[in-house]
N, C-alpha and C. Protein backbone atom coordinates (compact mmCIF):
# COMPACT_ATOMS: atom_id res chain seq x y z
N UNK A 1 -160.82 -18.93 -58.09
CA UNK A 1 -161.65 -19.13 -59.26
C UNK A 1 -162.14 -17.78 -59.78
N UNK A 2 -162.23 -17.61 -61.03
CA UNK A 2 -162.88 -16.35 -61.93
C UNK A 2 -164.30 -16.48 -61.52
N UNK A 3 -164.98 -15.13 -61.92
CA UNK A 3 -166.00 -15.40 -61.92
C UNK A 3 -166.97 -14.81 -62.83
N UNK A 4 -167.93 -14.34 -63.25
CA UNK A 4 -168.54 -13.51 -64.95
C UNK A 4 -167.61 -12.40 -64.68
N UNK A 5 -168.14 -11.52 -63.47
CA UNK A 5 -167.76 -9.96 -63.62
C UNK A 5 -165.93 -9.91 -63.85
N UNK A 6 -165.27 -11.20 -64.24
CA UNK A 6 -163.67 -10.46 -64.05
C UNK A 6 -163.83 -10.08 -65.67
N UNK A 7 -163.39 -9.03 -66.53
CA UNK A 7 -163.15 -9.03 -67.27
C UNK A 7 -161.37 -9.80 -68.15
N UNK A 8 -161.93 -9.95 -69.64
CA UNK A 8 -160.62 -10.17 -69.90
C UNK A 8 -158.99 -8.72 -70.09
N UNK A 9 -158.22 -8.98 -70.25
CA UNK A 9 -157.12 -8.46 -70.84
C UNK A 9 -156.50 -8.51 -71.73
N UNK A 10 -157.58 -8.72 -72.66
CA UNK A 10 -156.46 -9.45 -73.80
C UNK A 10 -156.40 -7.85 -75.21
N UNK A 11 -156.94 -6.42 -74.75
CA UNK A 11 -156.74 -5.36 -75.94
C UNK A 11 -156.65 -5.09 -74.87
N UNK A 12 -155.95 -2.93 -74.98
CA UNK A 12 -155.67 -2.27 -74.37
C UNK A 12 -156.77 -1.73 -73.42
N UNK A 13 -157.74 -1.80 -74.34
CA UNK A 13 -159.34 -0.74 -73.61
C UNK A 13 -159.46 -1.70 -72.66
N UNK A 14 -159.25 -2.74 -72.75
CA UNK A 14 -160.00 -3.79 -71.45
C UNK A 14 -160.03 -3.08 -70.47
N UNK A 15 -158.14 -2.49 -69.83
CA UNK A 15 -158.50 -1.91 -68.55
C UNK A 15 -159.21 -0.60 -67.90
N UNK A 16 -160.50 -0.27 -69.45
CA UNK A 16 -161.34 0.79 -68.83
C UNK A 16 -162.22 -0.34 -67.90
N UNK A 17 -162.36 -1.22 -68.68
CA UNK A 17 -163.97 -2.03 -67.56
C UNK A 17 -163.21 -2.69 -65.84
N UNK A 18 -161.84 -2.52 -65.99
CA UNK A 18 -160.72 -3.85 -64.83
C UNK A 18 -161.24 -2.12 -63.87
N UNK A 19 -160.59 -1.08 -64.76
CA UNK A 19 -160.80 -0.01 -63.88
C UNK A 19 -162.17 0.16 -63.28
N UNK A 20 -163.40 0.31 -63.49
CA UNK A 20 -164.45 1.06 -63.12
C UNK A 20 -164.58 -0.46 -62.42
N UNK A 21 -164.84 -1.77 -62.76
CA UNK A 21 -165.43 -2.59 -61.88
C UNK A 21 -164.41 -2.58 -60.33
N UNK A 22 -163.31 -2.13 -60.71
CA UNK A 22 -161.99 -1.72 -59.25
C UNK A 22 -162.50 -0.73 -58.52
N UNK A 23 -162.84 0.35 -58.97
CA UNK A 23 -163.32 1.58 -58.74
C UNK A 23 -164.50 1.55 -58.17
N UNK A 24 -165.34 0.79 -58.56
CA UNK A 24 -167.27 0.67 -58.10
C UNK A 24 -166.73 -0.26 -56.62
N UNK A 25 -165.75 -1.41 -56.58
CA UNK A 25 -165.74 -2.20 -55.45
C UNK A 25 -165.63 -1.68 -54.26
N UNK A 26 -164.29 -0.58 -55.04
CA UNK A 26 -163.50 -0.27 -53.45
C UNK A 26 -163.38 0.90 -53.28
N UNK A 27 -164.10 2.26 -54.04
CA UNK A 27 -164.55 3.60 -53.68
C UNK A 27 -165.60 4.32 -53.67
N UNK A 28 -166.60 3.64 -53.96
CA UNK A 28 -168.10 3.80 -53.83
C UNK A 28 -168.09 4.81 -54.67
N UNK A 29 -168.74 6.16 -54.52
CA UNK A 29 -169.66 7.22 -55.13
C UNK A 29 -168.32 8.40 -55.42
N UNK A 30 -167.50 8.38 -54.24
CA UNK A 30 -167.19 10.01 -54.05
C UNK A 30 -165.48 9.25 -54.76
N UNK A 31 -164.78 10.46 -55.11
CA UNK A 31 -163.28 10.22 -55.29
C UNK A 31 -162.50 10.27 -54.45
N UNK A 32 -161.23 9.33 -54.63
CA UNK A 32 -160.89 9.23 -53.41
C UNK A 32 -159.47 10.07 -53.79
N UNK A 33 -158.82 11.24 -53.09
CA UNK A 33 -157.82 11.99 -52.99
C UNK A 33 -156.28 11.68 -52.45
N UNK A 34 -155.34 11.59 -52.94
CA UNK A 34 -154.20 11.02 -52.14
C UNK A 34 -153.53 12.04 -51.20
N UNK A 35 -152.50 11.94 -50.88
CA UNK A 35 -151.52 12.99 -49.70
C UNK A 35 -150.95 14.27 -50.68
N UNK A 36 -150.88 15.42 -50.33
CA UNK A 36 -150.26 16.71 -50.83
C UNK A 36 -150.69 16.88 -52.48
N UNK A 37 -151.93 16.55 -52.70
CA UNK A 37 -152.91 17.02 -53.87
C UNK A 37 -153.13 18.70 -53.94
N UNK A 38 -152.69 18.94 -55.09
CA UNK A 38 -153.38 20.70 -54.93
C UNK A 38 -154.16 20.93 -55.68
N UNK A 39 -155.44 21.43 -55.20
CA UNK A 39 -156.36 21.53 -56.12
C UNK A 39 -156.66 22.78 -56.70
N UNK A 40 -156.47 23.74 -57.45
CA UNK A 40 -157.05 24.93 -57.23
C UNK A 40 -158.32 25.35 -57.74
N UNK A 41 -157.95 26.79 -57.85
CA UNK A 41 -159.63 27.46 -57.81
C UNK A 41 -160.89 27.08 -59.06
N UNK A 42 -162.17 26.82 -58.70
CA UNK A 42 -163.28 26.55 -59.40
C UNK A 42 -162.32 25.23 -60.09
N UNK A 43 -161.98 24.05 -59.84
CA UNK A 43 -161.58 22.66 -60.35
C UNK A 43 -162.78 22.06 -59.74
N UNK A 44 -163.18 21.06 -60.36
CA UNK A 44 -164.56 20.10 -60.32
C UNK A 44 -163.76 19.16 -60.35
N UNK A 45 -164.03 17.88 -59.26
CA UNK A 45 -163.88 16.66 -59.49
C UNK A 45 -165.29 15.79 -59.10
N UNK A 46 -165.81 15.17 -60.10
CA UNK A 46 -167.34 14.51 -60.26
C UNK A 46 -167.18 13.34 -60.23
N UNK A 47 -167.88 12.36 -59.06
CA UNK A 47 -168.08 11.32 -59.14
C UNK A 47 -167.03 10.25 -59.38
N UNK A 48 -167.08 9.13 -59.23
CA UNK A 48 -166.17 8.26 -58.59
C UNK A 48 -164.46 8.23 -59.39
N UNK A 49 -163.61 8.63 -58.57
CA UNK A 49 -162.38 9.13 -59.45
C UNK A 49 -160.79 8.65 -58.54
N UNK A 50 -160.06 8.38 -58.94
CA UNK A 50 -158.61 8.49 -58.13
C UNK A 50 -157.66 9.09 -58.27
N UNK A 51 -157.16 10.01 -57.31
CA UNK A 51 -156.41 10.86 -57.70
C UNK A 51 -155.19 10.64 -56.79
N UNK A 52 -153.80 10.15 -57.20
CA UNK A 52 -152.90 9.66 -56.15
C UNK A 52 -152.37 10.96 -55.72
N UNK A 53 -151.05 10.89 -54.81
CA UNK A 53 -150.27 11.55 -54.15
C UNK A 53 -149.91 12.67 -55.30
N UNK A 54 -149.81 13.64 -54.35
CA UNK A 54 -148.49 14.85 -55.41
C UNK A 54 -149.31 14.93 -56.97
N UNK A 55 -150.38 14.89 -56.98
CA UNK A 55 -150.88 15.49 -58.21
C UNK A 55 -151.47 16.77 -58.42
N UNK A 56 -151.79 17.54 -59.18
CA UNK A 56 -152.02 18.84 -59.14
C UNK A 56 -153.37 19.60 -60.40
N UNK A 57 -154.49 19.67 -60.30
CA UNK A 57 -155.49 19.98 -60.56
C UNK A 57 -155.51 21.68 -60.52
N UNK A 58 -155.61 22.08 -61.96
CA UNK A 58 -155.27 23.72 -62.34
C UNK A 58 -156.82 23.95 -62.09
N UNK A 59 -156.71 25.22 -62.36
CA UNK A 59 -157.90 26.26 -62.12
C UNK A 59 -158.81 25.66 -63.03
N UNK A 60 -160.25 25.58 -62.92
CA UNK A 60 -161.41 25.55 -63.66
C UNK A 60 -161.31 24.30 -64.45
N UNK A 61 -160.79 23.06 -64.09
CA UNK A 61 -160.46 21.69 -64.31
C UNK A 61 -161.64 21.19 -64.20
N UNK A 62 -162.05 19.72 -65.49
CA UNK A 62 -162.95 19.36 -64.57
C UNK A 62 -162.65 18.10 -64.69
N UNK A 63 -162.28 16.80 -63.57
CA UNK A 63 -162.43 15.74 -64.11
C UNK A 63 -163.52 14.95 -62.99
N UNK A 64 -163.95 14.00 -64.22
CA UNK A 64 -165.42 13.69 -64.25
C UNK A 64 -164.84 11.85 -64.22
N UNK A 65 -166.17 10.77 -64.04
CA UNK A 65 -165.99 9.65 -63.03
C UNK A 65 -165.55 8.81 -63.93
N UNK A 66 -165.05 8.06 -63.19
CA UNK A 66 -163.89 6.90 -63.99
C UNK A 66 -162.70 7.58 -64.27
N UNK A 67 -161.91 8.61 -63.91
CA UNK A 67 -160.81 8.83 -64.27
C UNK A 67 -159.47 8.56 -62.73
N UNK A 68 -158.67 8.28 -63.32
CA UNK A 68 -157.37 7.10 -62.50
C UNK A 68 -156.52 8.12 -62.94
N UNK A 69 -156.29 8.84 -61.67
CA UNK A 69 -154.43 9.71 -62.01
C UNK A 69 -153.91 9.07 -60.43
N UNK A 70 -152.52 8.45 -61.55
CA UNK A 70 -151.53 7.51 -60.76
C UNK A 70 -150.48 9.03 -60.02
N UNK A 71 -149.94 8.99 -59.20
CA UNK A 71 -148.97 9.67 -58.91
C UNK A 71 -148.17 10.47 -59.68
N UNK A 72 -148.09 11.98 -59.19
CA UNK A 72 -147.48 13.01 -60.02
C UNK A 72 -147.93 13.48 -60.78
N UNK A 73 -149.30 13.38 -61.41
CA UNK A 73 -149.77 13.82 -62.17
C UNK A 73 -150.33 15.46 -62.26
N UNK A 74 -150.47 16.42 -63.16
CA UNK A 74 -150.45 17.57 -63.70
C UNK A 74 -151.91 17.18 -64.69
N UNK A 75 -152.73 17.73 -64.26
CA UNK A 75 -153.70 18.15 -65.06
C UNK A 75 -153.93 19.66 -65.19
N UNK A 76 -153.55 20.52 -66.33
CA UNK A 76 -153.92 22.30 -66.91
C UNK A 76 -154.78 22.50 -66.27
N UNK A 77 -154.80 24.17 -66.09
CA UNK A 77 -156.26 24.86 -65.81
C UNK A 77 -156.85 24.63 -67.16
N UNK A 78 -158.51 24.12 -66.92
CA UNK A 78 -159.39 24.81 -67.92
C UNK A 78 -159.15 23.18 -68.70
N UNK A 79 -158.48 21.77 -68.51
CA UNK A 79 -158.84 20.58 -68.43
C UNK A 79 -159.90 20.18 -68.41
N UNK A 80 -160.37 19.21 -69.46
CA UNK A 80 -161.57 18.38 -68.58
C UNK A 80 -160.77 17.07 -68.94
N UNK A 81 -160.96 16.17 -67.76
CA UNK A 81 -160.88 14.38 -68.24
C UNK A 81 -161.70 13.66 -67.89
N UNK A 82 -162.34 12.56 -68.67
CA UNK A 82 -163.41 11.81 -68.39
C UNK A 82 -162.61 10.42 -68.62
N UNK A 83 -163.12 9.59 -67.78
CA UNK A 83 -162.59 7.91 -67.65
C UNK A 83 -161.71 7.77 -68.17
N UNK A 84 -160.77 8.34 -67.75
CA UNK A 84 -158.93 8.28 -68.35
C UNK A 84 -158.70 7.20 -67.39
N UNK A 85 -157.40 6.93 -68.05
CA UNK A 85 -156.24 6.20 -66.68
C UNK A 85 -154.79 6.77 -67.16
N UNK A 86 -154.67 7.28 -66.59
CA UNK A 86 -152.98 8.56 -66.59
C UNK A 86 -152.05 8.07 -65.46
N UNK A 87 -151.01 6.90 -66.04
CA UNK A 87 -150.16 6.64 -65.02
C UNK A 87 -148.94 7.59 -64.55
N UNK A 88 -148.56 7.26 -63.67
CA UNK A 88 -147.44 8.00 -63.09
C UNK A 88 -146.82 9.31 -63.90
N UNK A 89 -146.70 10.41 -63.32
CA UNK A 89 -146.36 11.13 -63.92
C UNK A 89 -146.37 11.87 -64.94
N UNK A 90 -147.31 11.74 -65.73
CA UNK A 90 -148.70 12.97 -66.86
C UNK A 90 -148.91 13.94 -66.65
N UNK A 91 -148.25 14.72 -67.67
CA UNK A 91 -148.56 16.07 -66.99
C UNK A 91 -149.83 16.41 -68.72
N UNK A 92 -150.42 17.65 -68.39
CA UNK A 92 -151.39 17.66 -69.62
C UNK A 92 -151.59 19.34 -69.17
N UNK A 93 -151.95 19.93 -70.65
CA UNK A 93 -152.12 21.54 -70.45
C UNK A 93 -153.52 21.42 -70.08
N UNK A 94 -154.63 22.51 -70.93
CA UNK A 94 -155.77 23.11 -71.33
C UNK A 94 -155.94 21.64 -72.37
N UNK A 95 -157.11 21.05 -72.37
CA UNK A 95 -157.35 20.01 -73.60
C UNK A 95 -158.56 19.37 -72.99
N UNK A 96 -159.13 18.40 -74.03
CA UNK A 96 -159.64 17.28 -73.38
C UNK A 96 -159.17 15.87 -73.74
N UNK A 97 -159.46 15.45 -72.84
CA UNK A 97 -159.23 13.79 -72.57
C UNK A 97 -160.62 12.87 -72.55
N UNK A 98 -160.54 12.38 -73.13
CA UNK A 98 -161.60 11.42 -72.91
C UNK A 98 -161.27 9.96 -73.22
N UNK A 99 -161.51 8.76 -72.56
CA UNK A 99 -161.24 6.91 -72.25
C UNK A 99 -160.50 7.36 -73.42
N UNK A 100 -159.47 7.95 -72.35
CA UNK A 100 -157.65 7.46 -72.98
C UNK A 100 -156.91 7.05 -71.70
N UNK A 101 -155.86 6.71 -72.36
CA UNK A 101 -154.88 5.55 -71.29
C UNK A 101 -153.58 6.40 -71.94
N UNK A 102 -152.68 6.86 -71.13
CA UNK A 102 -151.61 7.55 -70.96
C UNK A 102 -150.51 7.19 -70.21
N UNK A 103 -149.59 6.80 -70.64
CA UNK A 103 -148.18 5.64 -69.95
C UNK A 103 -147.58 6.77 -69.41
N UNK A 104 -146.94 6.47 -68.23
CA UNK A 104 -145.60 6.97 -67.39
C UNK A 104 -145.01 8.17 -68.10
N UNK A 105 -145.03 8.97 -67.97
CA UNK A 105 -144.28 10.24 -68.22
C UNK A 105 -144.50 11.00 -69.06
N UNK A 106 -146.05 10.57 -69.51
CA UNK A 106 -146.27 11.70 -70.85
C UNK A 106 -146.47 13.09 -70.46
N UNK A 107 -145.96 13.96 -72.10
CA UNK A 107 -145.90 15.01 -71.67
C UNK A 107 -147.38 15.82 -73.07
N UNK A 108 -148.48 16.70 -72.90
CA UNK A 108 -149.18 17.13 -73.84
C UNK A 108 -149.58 18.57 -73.49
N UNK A 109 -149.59 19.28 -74.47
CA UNK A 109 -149.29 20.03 -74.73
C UNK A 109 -150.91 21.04 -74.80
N UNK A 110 -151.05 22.63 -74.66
CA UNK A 110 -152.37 22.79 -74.34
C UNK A 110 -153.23 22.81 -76.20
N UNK A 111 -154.34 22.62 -75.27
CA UNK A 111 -155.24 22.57 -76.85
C UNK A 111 -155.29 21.46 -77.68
N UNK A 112 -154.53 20.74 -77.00
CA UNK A 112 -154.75 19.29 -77.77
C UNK A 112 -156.24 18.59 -76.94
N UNK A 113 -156.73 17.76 -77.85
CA UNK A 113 -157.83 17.08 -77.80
C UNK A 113 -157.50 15.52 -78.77
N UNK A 114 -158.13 14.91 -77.68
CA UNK A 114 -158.42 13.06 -77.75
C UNK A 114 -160.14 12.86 -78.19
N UNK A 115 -160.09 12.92 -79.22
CA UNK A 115 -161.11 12.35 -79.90
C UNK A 115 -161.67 11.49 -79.27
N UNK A 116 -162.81 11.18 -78.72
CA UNK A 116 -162.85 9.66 -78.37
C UNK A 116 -164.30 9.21 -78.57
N UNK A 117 -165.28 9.69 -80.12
CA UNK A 117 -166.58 9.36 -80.02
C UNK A 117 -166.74 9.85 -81.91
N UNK A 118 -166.90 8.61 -82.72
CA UNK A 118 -167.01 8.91 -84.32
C UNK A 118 -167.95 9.66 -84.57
N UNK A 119 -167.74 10.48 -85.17
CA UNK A 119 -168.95 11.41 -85.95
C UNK A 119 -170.35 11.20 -86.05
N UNK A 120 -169.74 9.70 -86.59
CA UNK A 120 -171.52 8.78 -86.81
C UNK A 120 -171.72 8.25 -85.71
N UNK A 121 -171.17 8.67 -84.44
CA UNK A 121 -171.09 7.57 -82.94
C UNK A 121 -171.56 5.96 -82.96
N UNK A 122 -171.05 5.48 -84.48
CA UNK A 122 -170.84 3.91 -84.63
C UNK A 122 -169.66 3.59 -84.01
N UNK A 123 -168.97 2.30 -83.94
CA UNK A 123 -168.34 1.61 -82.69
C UNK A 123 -167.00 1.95 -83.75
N UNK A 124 -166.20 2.42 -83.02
CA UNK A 124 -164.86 2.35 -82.38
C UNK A 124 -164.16 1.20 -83.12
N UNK A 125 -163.30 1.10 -84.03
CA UNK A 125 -162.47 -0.03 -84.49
C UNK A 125 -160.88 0.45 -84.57
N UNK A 126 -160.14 -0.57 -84.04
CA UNK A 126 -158.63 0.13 -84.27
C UNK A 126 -157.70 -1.13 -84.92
N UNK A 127 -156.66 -0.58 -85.60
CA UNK A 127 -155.83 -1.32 -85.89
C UNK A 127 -154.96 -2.03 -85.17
N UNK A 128 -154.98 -3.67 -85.10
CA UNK A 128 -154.20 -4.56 -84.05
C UNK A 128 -154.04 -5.39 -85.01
N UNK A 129 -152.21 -5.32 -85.10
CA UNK A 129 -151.91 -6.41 -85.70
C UNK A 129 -151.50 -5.88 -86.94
N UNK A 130 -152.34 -5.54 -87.83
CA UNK A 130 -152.69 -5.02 -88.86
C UNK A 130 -153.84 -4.91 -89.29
N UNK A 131 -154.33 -5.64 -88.72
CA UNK A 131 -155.81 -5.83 -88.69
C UNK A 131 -156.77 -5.18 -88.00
N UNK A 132 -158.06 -4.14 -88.58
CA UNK A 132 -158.92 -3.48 -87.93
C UNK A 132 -159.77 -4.27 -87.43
N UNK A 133 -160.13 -4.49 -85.96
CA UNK A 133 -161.17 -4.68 -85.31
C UNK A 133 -161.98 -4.25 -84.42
N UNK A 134 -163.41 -4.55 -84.06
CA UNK A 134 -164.12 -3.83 -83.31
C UNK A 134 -163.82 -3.86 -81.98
N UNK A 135 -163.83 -2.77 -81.15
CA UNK A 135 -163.74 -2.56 -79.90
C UNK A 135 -165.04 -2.76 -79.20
N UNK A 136 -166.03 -2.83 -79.78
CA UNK A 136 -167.30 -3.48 -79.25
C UNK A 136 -167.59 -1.56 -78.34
N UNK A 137 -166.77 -0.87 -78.17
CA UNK A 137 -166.81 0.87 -77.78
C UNK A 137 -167.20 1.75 -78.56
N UNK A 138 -168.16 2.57 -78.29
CA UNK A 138 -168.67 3.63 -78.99
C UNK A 138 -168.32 4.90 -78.27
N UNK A 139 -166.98 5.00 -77.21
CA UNK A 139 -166.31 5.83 -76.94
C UNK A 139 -164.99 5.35 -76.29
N UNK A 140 -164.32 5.98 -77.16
CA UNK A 140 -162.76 5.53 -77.23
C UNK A 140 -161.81 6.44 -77.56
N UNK A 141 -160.83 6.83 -76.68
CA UNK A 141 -159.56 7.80 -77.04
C UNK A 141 -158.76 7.30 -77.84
N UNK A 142 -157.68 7.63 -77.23
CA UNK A 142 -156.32 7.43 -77.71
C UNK A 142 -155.52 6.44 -76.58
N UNK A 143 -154.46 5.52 -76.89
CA UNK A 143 -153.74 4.99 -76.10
C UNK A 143 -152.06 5.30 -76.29
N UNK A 144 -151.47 5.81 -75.47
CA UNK A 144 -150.24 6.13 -75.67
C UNK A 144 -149.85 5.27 -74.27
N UNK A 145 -148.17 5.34 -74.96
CA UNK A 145 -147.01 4.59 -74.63
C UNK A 145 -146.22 5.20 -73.95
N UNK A 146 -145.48 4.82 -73.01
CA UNK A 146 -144.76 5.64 -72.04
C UNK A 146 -143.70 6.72 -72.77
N UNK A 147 -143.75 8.28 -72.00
CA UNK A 147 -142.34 9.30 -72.46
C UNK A 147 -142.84 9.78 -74.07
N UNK A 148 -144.09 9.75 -74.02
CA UNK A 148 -144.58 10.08 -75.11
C UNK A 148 -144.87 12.11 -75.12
N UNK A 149 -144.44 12.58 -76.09
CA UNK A 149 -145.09 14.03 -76.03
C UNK A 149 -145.38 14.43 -77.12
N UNK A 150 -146.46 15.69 -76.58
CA UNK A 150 -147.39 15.85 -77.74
C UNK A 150 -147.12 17.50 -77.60
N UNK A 151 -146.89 18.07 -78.92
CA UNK A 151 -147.22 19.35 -78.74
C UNK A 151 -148.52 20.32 -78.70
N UNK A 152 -148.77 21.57 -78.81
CA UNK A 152 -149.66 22.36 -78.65
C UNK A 152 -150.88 21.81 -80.00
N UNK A 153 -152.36 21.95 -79.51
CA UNK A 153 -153.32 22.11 -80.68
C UNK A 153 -152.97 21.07 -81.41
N UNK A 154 -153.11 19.25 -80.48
CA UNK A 154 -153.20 18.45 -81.63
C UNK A 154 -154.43 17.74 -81.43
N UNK A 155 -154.56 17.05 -82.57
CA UNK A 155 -156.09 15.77 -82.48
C UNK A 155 -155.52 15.06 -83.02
N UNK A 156 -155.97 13.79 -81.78
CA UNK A 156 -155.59 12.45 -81.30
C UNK A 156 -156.84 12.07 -82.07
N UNK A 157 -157.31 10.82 -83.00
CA UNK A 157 -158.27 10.24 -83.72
C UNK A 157 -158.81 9.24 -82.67
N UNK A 158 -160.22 9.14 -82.53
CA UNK A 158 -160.39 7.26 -81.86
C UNK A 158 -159.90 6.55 -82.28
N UNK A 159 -159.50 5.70 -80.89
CA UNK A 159 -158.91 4.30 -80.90
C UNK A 159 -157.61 4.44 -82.19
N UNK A 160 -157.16 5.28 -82.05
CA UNK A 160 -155.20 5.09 -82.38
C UNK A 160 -153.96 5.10 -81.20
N UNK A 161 -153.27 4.21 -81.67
CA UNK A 161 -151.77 4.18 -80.51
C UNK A 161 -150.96 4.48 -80.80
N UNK A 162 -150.28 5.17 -79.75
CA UNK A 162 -148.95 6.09 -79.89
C UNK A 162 -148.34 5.75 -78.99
N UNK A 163 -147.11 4.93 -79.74
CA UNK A 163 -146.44 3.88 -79.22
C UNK A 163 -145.54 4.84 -77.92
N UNK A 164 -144.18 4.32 -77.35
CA UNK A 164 -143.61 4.95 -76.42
C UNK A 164 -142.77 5.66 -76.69
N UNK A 165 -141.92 6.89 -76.30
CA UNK A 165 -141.32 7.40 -76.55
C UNK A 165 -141.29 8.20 -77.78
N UNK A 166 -142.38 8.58 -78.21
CA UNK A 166 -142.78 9.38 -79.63
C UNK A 166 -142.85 10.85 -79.38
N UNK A 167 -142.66 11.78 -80.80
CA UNK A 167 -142.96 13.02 -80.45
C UNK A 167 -144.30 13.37 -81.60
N UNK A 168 -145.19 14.26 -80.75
CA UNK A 168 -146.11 14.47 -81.95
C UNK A 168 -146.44 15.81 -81.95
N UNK A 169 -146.04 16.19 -83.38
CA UNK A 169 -145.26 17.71 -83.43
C UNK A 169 -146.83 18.54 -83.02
N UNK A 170 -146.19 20.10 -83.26
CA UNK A 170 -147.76 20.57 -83.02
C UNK A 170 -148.50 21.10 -84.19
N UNK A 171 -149.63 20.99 -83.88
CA UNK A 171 -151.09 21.18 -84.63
C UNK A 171 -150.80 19.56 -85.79
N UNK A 172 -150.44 18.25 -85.03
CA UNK A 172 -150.53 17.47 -86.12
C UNK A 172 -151.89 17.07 -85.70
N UNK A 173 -152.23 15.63 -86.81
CA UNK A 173 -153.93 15.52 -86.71
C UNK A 173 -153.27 13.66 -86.66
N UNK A 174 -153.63 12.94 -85.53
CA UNK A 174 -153.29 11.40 -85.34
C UNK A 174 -154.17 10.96 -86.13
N UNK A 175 -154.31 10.44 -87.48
CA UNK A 175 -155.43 9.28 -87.92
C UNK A 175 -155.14 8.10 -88.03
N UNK A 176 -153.80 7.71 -87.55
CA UNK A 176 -153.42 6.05 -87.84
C UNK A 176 -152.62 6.13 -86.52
N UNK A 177 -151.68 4.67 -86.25
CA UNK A 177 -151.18 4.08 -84.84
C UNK A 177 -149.98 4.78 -85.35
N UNK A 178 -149.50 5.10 -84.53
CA UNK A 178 -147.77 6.14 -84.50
C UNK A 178 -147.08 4.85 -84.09
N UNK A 179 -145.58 3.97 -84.19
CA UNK A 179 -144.82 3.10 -83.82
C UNK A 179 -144.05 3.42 -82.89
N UNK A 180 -143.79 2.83 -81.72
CA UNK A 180 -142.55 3.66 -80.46
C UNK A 180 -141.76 4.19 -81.61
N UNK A 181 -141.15 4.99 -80.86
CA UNK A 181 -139.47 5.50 -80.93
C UNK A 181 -140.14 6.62 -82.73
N UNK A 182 -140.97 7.09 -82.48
CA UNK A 182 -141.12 7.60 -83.91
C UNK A 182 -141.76 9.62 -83.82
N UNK A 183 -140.79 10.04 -84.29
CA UNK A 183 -141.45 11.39 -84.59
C UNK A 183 -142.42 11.32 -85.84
N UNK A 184 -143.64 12.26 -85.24
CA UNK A 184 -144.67 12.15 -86.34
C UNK A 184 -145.26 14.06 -86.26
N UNK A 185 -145.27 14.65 -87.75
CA UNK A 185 -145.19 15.57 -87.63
C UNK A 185 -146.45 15.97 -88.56
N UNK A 186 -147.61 16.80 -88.85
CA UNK A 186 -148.27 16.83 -90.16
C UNK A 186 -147.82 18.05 -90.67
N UNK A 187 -147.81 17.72 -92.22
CA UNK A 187 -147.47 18.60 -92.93
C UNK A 187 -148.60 19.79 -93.33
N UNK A 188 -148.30 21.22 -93.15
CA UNK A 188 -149.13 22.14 -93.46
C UNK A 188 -148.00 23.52 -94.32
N UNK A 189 -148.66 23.59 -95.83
CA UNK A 189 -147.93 24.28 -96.65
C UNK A 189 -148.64 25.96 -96.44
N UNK A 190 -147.45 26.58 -95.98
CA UNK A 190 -147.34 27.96 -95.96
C UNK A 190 -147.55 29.06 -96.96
N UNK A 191 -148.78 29.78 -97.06
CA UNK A 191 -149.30 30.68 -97.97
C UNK A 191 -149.13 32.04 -97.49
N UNK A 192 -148.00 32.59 -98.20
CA UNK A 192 -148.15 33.95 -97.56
C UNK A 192 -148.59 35.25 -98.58
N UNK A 193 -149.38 36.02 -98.60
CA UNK A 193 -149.77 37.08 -99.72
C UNK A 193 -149.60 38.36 -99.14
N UNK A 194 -149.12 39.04 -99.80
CA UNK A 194 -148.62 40.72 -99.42
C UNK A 194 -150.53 41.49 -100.07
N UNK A 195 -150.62 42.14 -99.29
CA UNK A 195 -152.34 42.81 -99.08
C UNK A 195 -151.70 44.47 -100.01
């Protein structure tokens, strides 16, 4: 039988709350570390976190509680991630992350940043369906799709998806849902003047 605390599944963000109420049950306070983790120098890991096997934490990293790295994972020196869930195999430069969800094999690039809190820090609405609705979240990343890569110096908008297997060129700016299988590039016109 269910009981209040199960949450549903029925949008993507759900599994920030499946995560932390998983996380509060069965790792208490501290993070729990898997087999042949390398951590290096001045990396911070804060408060309740999972970090599987064979993942690798660069210099002056910081990730902070609620964040889920599945196996193989690559987090940059000079990283921060907060309540991510980064499955299998994510690798990520210099950036931040914040309650984003990252599929199997993404690849991002340094200097990119995941938006994940509106200007006016009013709630979080994304397009499902076609239809914008509230996430009932007043902090929300990005959700990407597996084999997804991102190049250098991009911004990811709240609550947009980037479907699987996409490329997102560099210095683009995400303000809408990218569709799998889709290169998305922003356009910036070249001014050059002789001094």
């Amino acid at each position: 039988a269910l009981n209040n605390e199960t949450p549903s599944l029925k949008h993507p963000w759900d599994l920030f709350k499946v995560n932390k109420l998983l996380m509060d049950k069965y790792l208490g306070e501290k993070p729990q570390i898997g087999e042949n983790v390398k951590i290096y120098e001045n990396a911070v890991i804060k408060g309740t976190c999972y970090i599987g096997d064979n993942c690798v934490i660069g210099n002056n990293a910081l990730i902070r509680e609620y964040t889920n790295l599945e196996n193989n994972c690559v987090i940059g020196a000079n990283a921060e991630v907060t309540r991510c869930i980064f499955q299998e195999d994510v690798h990520t430069h210099a950036g931040y992350f914040g309650d984003s969800i990252f599929g199997k094999g993404c690849r991002v690039g340094a200097g990119t940043v995941t938006a994940n809190v509106r200007i006016d820090r009013g709630e979080i609405k994304s397009m499902v369906k076609g239809e914008k609705i509230g996430t009932g979240l007043d902090s929300l990343g990005v959700i990407m799709g597996e084999n997804s890569k991102v190049g250098i110096n991009c911004s990811l908008m709240p609550g947009k998806f980037i479907g699987s297997n996409c490329q997102i060129g560099p210095n683009s700016v995400v303000f809408e849902n990218i569709e799998d299988n889709t290169d998305f590039y922003t356009e910036f016109k070249v001014i050059k003047k002789s001094i």
